[in-house]
PDB file of N, CA and C in Angstrom:
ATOM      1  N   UNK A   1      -4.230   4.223 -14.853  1.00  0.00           N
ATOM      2  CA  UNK A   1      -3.821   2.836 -14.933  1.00  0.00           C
ATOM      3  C   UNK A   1      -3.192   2.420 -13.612  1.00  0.00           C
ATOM      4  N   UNK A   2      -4.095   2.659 -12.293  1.00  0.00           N
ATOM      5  CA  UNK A   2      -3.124   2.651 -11.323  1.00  0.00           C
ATOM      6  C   UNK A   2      -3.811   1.074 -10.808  1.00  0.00           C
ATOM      7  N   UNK A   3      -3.185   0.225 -10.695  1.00  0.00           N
ATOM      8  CA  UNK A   3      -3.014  -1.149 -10.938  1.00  0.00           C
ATOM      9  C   UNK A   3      -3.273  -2.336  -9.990  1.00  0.00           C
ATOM     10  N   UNK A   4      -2.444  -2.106  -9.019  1.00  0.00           N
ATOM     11  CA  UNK A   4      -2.221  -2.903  -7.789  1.00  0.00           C
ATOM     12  C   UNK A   4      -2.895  -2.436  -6.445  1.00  0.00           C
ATOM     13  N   UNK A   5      -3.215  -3.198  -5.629  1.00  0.00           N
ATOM     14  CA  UNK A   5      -3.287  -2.222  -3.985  1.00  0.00           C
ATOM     15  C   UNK A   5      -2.371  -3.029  -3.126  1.00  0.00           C
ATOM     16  N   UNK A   6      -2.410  -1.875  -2.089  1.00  0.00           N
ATOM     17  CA  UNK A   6      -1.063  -2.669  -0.976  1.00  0.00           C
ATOM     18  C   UNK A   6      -1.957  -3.399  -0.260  1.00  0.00           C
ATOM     19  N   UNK A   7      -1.241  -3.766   0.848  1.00  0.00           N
ATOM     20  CA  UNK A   7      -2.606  -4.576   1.954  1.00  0.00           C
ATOM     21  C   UNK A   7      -1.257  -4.017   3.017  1.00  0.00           C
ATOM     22  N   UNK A   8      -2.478  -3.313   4.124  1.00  0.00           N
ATOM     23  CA  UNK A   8      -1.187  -2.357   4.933  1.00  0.00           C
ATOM     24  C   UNK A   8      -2.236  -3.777   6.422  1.00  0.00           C
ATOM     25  N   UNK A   9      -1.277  -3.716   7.264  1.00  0.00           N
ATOM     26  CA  UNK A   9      -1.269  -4.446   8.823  1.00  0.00           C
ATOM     27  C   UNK A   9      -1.025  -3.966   9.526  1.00  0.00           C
ATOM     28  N   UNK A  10      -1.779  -3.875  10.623  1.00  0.00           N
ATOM     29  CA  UNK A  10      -0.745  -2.680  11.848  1.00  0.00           C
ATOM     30  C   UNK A  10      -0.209  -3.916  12.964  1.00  0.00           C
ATOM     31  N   UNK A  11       0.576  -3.732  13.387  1.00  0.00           N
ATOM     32  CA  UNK A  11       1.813  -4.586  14.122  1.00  0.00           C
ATOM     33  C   UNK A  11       0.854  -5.010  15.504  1.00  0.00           C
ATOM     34  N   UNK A  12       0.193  -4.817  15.800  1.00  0.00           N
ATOM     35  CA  UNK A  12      -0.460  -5.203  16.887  1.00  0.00           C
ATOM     36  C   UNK A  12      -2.123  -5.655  16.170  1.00  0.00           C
ATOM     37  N   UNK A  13      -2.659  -6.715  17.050  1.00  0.00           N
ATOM     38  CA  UNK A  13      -3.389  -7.370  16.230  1.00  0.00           C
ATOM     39  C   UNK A  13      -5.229  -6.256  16.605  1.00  0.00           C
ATOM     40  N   UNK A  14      -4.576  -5.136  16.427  1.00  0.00           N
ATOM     41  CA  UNK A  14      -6.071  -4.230  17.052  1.00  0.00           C
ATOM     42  C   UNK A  14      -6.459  -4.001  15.807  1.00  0.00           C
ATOM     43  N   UNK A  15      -7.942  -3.226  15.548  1.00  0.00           N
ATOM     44  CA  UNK A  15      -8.332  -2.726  14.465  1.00  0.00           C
ATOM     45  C   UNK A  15      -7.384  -1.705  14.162  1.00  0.00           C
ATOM     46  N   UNK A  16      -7.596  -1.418  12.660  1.00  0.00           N
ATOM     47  CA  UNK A  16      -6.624  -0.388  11.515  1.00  0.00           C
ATOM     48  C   UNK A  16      -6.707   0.738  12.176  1.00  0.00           C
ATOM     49  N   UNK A  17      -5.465   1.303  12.663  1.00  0.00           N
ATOM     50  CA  UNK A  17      -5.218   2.661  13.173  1.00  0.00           C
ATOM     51  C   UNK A  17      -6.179   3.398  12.398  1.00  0.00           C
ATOM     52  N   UNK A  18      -5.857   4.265  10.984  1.00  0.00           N
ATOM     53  CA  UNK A  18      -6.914   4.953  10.543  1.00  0.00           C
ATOM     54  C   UNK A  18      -6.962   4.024   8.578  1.00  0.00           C
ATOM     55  N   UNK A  19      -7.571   4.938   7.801  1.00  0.00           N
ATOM     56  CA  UNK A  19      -7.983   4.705   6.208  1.00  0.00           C
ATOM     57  C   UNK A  19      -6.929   5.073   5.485  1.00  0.00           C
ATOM     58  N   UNK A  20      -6.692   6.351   6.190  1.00  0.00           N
ATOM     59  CA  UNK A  20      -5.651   7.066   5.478  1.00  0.00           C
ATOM     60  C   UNK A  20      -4.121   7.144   6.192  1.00  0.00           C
ATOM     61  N   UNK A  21      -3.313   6.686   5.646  1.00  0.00           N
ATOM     62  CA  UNK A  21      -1.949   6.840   6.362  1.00  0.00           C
ATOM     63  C   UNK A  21      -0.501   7.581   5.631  1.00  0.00           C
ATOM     64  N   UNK A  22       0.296   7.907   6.310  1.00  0.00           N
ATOM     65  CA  UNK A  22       1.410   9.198   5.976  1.00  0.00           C
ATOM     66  C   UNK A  22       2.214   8.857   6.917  1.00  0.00           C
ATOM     67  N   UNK A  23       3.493   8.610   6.292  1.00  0.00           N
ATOM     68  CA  UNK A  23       4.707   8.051   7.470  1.00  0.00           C
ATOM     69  C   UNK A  23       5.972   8.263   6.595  1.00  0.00           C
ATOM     70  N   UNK A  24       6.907   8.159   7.541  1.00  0.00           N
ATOM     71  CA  UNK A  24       8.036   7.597   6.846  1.00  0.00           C
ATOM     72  C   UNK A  24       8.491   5.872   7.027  1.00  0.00           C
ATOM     73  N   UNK A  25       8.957   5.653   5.610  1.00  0.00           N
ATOM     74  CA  UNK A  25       9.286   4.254   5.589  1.00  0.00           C
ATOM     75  C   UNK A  25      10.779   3.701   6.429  1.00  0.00           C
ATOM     76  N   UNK A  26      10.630   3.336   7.703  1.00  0.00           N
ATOM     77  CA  UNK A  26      11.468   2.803   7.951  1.00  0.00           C
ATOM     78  C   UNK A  26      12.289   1.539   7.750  1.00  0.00           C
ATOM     79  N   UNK A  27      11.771   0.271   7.347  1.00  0.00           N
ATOM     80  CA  UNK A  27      12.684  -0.876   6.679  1.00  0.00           C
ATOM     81  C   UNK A  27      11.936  -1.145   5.318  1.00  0.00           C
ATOM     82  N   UNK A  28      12.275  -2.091   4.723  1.00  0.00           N
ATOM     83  CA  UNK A  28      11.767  -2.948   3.516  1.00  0.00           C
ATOM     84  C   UNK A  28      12.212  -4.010   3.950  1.00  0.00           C
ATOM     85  N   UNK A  29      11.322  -5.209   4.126  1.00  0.00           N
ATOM     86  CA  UNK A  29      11.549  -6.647   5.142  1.00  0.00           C
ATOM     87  C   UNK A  29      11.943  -7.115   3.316  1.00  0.00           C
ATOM     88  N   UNK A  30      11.259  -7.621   2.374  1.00  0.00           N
ATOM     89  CA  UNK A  30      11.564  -8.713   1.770  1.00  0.00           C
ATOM     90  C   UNK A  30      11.250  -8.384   0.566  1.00  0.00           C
ATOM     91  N   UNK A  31      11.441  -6.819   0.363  1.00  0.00           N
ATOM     92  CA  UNK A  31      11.593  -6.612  -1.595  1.00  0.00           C
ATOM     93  C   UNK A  31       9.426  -6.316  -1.903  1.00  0.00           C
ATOM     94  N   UNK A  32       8.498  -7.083  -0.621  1.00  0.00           N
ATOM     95  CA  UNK A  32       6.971  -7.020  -1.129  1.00  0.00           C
ATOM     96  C   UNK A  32       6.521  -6.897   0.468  1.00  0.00           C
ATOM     97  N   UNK A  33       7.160  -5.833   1.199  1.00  0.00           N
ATOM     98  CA  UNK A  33       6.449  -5.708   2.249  1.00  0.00           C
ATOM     99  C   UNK A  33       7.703  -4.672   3.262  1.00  0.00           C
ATOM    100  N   UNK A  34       6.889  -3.552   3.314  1.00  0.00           N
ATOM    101  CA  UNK A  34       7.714  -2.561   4.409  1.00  0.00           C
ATOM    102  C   UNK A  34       6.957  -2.120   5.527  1.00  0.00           C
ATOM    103  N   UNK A  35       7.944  -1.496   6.460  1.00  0.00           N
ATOM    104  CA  UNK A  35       7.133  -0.966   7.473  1.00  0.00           C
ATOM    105  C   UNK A  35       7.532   0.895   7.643  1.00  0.00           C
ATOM    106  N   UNK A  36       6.395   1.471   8.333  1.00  0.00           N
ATOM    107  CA  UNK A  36       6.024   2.537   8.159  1.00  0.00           C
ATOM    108  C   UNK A  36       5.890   2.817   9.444  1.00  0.00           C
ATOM    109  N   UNK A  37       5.909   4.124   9.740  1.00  0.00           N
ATOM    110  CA  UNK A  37       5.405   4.485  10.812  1.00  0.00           C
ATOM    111  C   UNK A  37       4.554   5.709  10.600  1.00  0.00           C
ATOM    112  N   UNK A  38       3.624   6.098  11.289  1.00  0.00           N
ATOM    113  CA  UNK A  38       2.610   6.791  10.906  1.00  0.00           C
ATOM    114  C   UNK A  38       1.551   7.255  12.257  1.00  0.00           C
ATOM    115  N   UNK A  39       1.733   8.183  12.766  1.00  0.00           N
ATOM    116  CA  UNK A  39       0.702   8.596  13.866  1.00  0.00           C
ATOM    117  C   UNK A  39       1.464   7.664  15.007  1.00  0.00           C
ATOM    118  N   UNK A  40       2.993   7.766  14.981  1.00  0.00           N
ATOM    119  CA  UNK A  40       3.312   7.155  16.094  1.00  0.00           C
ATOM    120  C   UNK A  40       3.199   5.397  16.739  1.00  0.00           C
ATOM    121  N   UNK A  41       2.479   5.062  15.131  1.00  0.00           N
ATOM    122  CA  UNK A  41       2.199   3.780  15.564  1.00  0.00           C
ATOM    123  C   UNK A  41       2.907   2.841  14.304  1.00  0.00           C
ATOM    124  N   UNK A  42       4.064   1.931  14.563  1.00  0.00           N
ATOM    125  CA  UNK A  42       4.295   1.115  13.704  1.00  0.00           C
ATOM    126  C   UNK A  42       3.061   0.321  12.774  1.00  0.00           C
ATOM    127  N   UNK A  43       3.351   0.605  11.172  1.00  0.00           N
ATOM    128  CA  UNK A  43       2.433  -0.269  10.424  1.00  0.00           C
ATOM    129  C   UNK A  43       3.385  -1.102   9.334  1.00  0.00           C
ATOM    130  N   UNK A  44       2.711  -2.223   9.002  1.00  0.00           N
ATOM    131  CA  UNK A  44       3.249  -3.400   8.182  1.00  0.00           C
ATOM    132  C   UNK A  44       2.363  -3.088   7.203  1.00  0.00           C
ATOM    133  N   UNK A  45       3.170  -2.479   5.566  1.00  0.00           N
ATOM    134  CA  UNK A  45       2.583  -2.424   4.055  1.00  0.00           C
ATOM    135  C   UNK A  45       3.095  -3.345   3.327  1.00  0.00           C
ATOM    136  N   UNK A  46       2.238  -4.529   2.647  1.00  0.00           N
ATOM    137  CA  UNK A  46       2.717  -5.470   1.829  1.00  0.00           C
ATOM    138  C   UNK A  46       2.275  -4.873   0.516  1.00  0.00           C
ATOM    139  N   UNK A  47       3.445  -4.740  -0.558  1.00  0.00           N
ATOM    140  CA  UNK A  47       2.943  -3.538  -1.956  1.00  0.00           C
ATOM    141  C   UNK A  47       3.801  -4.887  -2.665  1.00  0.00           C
ATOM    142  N   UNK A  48       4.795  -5.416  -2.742  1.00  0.00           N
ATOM    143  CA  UNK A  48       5.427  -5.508  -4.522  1.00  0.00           C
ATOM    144  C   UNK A  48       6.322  -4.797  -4.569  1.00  0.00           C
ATOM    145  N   UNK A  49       6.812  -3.559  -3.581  1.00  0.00           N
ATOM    146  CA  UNK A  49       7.245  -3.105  -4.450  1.00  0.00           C
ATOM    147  C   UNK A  49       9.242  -2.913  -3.745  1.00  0.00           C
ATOM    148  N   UNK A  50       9.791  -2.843  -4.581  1.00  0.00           N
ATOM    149  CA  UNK A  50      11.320  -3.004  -4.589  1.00  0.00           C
ATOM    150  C   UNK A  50      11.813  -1.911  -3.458  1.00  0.00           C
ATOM    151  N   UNK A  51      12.971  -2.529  -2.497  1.00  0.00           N
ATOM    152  CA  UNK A  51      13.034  -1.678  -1.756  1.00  0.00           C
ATOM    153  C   UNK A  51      13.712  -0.523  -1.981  1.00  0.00           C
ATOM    154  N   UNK A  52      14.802  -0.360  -3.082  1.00  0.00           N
ATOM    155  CA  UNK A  52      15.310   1.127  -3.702  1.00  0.00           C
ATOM    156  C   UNK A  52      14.271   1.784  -4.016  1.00  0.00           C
ATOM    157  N   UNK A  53      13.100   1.499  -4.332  1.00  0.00           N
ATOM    158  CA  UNK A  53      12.092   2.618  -4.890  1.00  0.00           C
ATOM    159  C   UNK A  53      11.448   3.442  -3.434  1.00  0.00           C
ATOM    160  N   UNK A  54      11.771   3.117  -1.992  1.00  0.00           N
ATOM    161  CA  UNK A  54      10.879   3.491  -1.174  1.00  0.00           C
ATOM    162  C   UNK A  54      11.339   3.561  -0.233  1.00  0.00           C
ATOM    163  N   UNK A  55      12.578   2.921   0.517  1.00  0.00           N
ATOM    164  CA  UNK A  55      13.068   2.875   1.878  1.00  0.00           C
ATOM    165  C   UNK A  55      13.891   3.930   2.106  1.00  0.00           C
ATOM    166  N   UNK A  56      13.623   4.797   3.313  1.00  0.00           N
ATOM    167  CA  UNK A  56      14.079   5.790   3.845  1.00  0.00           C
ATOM    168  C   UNK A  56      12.995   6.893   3.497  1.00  0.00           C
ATOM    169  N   UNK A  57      11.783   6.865   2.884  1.00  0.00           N
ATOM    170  CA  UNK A  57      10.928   7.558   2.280  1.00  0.00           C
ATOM    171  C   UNK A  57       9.622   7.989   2.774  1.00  0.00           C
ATOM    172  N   UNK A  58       9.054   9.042   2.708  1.00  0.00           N
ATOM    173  CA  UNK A  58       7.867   9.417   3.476  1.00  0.00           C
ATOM    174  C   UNK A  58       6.393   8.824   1.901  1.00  0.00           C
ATOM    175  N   UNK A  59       5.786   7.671   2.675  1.00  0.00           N
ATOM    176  CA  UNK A  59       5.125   7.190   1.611  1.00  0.00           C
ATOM    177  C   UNK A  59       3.321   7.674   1.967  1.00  0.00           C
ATOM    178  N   UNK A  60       2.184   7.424   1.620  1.00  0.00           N
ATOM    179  CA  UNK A  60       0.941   7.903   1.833  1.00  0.00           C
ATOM    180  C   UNK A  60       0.280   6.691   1.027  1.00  0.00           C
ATOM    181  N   UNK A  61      -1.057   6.330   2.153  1.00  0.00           N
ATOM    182  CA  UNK A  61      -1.532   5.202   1.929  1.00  0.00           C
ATOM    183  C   UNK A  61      -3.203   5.356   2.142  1.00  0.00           C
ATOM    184  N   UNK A  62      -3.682   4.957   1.298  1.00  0.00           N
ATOM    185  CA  UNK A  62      -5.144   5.867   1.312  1.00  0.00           C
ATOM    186  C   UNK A  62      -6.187   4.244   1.362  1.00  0.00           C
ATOM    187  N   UNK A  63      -7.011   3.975   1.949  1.00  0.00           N
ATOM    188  CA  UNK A  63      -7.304   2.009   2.011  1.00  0.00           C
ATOM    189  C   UNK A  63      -8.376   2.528   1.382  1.00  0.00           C
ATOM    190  N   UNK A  64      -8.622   1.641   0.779  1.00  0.00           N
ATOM    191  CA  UNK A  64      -9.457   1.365  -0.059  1.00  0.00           C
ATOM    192  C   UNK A  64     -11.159   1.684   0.473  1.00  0.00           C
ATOM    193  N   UNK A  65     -12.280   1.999  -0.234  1.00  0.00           N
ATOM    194  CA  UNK A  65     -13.179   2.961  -0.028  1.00  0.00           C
ATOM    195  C   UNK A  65     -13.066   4.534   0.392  1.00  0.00           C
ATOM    196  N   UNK A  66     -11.839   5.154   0.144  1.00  0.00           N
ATOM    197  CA  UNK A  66     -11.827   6.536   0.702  1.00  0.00           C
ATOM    198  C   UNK A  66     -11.154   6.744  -0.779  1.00  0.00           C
ATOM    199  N   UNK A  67     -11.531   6.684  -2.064  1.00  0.00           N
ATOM    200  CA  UNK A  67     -11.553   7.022  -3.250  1.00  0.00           C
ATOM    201  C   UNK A  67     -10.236   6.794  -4.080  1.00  0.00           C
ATOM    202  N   UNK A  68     -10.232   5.325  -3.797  1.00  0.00           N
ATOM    203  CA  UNK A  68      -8.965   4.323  -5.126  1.00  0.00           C
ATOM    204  C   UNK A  68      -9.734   3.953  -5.945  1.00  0.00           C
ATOM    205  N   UNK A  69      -8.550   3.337  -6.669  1.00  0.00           N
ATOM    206  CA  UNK A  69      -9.033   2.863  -8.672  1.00  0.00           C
ATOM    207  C   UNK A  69      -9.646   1.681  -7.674  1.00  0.00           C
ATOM    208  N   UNK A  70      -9.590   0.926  -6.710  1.00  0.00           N
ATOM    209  CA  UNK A  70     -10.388  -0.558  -6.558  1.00  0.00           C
ATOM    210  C   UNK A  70     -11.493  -0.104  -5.144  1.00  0.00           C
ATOM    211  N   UNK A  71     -12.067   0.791  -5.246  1.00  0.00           N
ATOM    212  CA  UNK A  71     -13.741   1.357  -4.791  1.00  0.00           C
ATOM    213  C   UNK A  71     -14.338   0.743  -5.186  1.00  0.00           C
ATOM    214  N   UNK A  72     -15.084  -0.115  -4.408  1.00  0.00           N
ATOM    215  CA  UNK A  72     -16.068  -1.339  -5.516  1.00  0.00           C
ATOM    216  C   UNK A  72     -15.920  -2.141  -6.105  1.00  0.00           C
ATOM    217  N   UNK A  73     -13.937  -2.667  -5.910  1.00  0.00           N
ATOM    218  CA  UNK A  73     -13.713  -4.015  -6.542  1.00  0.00           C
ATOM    219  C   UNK A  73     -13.662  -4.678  -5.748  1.00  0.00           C
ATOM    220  N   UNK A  74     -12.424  -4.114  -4.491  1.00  0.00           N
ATOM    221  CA  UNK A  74     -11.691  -5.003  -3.311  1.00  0.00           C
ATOM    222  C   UNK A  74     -12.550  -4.111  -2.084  1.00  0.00           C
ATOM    223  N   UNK A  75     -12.484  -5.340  -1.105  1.00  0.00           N
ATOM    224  CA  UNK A  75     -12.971  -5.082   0.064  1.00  0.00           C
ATOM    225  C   UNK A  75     -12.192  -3.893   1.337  1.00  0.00           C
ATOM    226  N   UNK A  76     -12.197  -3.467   1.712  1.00  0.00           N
ATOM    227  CA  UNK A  76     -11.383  -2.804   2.503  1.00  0.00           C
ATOM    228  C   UNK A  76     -10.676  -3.121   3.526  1.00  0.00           C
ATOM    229  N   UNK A  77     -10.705  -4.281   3.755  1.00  0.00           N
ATOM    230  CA  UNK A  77      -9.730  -4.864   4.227  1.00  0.00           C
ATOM    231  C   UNK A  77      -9.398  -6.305   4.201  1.00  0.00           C
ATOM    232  N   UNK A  78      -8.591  -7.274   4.630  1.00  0.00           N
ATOM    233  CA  UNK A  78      -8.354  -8.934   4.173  1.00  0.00           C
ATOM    234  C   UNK A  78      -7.949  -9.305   4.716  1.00  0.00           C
ATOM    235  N   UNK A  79      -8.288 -10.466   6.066  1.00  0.00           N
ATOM    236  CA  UNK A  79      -7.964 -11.058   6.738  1.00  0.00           C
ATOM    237  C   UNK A  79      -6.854  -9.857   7.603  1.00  0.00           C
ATOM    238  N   UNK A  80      -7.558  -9.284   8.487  1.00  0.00           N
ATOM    239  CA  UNK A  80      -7.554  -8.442   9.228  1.00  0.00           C
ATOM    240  C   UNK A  80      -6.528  -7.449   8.956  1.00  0.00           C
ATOM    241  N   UNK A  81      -6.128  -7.048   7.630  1.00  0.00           N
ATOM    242  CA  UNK A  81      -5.049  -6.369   6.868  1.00  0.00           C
ATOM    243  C   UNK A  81      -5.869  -4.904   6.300  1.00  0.00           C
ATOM    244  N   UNK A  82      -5.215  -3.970   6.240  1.00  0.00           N
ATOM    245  CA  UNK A  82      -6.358  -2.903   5.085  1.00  0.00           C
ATOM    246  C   UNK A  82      -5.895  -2.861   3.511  1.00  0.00           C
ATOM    247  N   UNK A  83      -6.735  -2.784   3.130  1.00  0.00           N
ATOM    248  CA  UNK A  83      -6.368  -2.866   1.602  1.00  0.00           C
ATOM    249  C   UNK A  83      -6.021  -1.202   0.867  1.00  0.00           C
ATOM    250  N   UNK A  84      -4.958  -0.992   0.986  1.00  0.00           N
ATOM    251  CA  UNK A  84      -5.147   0.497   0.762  1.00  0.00           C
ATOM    252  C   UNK A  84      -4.036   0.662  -0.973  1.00  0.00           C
ATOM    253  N   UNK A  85      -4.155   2.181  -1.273  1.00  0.00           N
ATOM    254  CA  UNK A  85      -3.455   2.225  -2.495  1.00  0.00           C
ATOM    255  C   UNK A  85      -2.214   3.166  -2.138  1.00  0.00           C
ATOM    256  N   UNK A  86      -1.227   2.830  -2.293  1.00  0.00           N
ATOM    257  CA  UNK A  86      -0.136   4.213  -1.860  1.00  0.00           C
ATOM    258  C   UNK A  86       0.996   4.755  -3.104  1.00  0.00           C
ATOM    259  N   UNK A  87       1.278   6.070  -2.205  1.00  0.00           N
ATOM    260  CA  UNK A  87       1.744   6.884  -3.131  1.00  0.00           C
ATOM    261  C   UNK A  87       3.519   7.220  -2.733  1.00  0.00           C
ATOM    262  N   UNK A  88       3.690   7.200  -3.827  1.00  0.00           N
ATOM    263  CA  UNK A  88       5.396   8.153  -3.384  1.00  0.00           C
ATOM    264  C   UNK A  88       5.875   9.347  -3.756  1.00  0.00           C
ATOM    265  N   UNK A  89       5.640  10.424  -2.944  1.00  0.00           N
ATOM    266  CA  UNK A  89       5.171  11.970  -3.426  1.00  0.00           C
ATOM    267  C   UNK A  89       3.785  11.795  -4.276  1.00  0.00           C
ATOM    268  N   UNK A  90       3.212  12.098  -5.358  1.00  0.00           N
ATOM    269  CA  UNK A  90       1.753  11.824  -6.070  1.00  0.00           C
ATOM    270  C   UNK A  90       2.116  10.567  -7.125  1.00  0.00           C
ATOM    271  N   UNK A  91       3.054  10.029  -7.103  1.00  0.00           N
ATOM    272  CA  UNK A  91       3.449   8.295  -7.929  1.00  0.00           C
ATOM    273  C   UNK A  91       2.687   7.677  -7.163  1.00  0.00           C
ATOM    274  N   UNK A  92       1.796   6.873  -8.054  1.00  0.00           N
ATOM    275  CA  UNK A  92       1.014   5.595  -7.592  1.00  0.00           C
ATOM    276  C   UNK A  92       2.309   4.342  -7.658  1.00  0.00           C
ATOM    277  N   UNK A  93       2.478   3.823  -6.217  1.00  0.00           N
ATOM    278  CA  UNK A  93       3.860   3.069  -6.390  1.00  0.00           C
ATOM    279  C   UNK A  93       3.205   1.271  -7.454  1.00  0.00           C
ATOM    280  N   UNK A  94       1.680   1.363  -7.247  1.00  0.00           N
ATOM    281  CA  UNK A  94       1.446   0.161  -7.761  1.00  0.00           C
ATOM    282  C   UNK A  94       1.365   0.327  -9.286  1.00  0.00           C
ATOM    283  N   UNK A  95       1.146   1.756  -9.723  1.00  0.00           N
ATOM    284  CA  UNK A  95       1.167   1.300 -11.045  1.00  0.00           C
ATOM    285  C   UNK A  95       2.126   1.784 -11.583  1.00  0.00           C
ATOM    286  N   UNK A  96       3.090   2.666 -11.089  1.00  0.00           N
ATOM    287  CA  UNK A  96       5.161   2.572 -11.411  1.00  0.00           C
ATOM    288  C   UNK A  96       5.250   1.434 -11.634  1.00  0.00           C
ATOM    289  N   UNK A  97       5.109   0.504 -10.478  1.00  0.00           N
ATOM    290  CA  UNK A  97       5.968  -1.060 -10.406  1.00  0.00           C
ATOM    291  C   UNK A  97       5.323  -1.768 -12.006  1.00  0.00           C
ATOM    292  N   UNK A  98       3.891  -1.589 -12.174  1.00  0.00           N
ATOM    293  CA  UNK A  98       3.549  -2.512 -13.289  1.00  0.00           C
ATOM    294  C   UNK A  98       4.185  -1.951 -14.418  1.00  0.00           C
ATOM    295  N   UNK A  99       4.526  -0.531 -14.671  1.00  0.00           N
ATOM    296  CA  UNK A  99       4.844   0.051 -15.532  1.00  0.00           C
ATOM    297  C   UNK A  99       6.296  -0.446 -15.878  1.00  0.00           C
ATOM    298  N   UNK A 100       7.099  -0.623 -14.924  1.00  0.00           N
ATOM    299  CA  UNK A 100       8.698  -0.593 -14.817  1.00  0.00           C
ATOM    300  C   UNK A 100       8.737  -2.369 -15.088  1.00  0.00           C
ATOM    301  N   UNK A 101       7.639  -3.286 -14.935  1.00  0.00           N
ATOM    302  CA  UNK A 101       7.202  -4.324 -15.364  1.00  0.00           C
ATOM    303  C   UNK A 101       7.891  -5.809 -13.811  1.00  0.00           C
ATOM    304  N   UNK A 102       7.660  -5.112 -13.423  1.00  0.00           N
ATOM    305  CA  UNK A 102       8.270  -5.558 -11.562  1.00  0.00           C
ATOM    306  C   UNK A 102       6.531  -5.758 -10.762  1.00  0.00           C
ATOM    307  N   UNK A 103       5.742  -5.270 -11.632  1.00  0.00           N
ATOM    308  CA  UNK A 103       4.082  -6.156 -10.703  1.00  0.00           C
ATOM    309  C   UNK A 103       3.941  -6.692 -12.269  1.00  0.00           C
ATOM    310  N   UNK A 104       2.301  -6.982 -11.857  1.00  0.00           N
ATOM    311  CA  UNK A 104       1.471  -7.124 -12.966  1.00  0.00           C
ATOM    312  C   UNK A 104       0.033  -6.899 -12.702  1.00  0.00           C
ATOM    313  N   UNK A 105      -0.834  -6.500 -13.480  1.00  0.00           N
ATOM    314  CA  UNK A 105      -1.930  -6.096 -13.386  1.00  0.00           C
ATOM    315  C   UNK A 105      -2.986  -7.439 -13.265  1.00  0.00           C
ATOM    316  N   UNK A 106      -3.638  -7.026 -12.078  1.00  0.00           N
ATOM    317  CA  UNK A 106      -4.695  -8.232 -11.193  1.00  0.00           C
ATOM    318  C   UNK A 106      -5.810  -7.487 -12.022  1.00  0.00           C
ATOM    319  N   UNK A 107      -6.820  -7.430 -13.329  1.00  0.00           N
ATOM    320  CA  UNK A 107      -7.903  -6.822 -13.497  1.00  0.00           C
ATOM    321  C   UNK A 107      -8.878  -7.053 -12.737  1.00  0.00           C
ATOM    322  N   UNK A 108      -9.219  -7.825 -11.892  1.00  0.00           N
ATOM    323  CA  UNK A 108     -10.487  -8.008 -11.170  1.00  0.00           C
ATOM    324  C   UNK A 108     -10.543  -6.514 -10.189  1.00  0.00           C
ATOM    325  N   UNK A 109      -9.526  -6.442  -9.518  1.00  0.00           N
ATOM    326  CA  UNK A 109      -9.321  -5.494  -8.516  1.00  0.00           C
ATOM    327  C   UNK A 109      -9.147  -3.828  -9.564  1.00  0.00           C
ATOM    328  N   UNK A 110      -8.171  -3.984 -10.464  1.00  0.00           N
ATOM    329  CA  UNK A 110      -8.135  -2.965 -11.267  1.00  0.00           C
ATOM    330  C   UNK A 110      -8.659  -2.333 -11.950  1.00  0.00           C
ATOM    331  N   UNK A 111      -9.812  -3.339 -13.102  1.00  0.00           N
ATOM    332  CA  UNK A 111     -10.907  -2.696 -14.173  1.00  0.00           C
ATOM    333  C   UNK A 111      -9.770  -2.388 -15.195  1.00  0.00           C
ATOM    334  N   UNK A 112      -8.477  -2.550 -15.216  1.00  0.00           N
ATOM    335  CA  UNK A 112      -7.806  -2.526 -16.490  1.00  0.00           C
ATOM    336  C   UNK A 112      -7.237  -0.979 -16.419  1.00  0.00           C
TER     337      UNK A 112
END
């Protein structure tokens, strides 16, 4: 039931560093969007999700087509953003948040 995807940005307007990303979370800007660092290169993750659940935290972000619940729903990336799904240790943080009732489930992207 893993629910939501993030939409990760990398801070400079170049193509997506890589698909797969692993960092530690250095801020939470606004409660639905943190930043990460990862391979040395600052990245911007917009998730939903609350910043006690994640800041100060080593998070993992896998974009979409390299085998998430939305493979074949959502595009892999959006307006020059990647659409990826991330984790906190093996917690899917998007479908904690729907669970803890702090998202809500988009079915188009999800399949339910």
């Amino acid at each position: 039931m893993r629910l939501l995807t993030a939409i990760v940005a990398a801070f400079a307007c170049s193509p997506a560093i890589a698909a797969d990303y692993m960092g530690k979370v250095l801020a939470v800007s606004n409660g639905d969007t943190f930043t990460m660092e990862a391979d040395g290169a600052k990245v911007r993750v917009r998730t939903g999700v609350l910043s006690s659940m994640i800041e100060g935290t080593t998070v993992h972000c896998l974009q979409v087509g390299e085998g998430t619940v939305c493979d074949g729903r959502s595009r892999p990336t959006s307006r020059d953003r990647i659409v990826a799904q991330c984790f906190l240790d093996r917690v899917d943080i998007a479908e904690q948040m729907t669970r803890s009732g702090t998202a809500c489930d988009w079915p188009k992207f999800s399949g339910r």
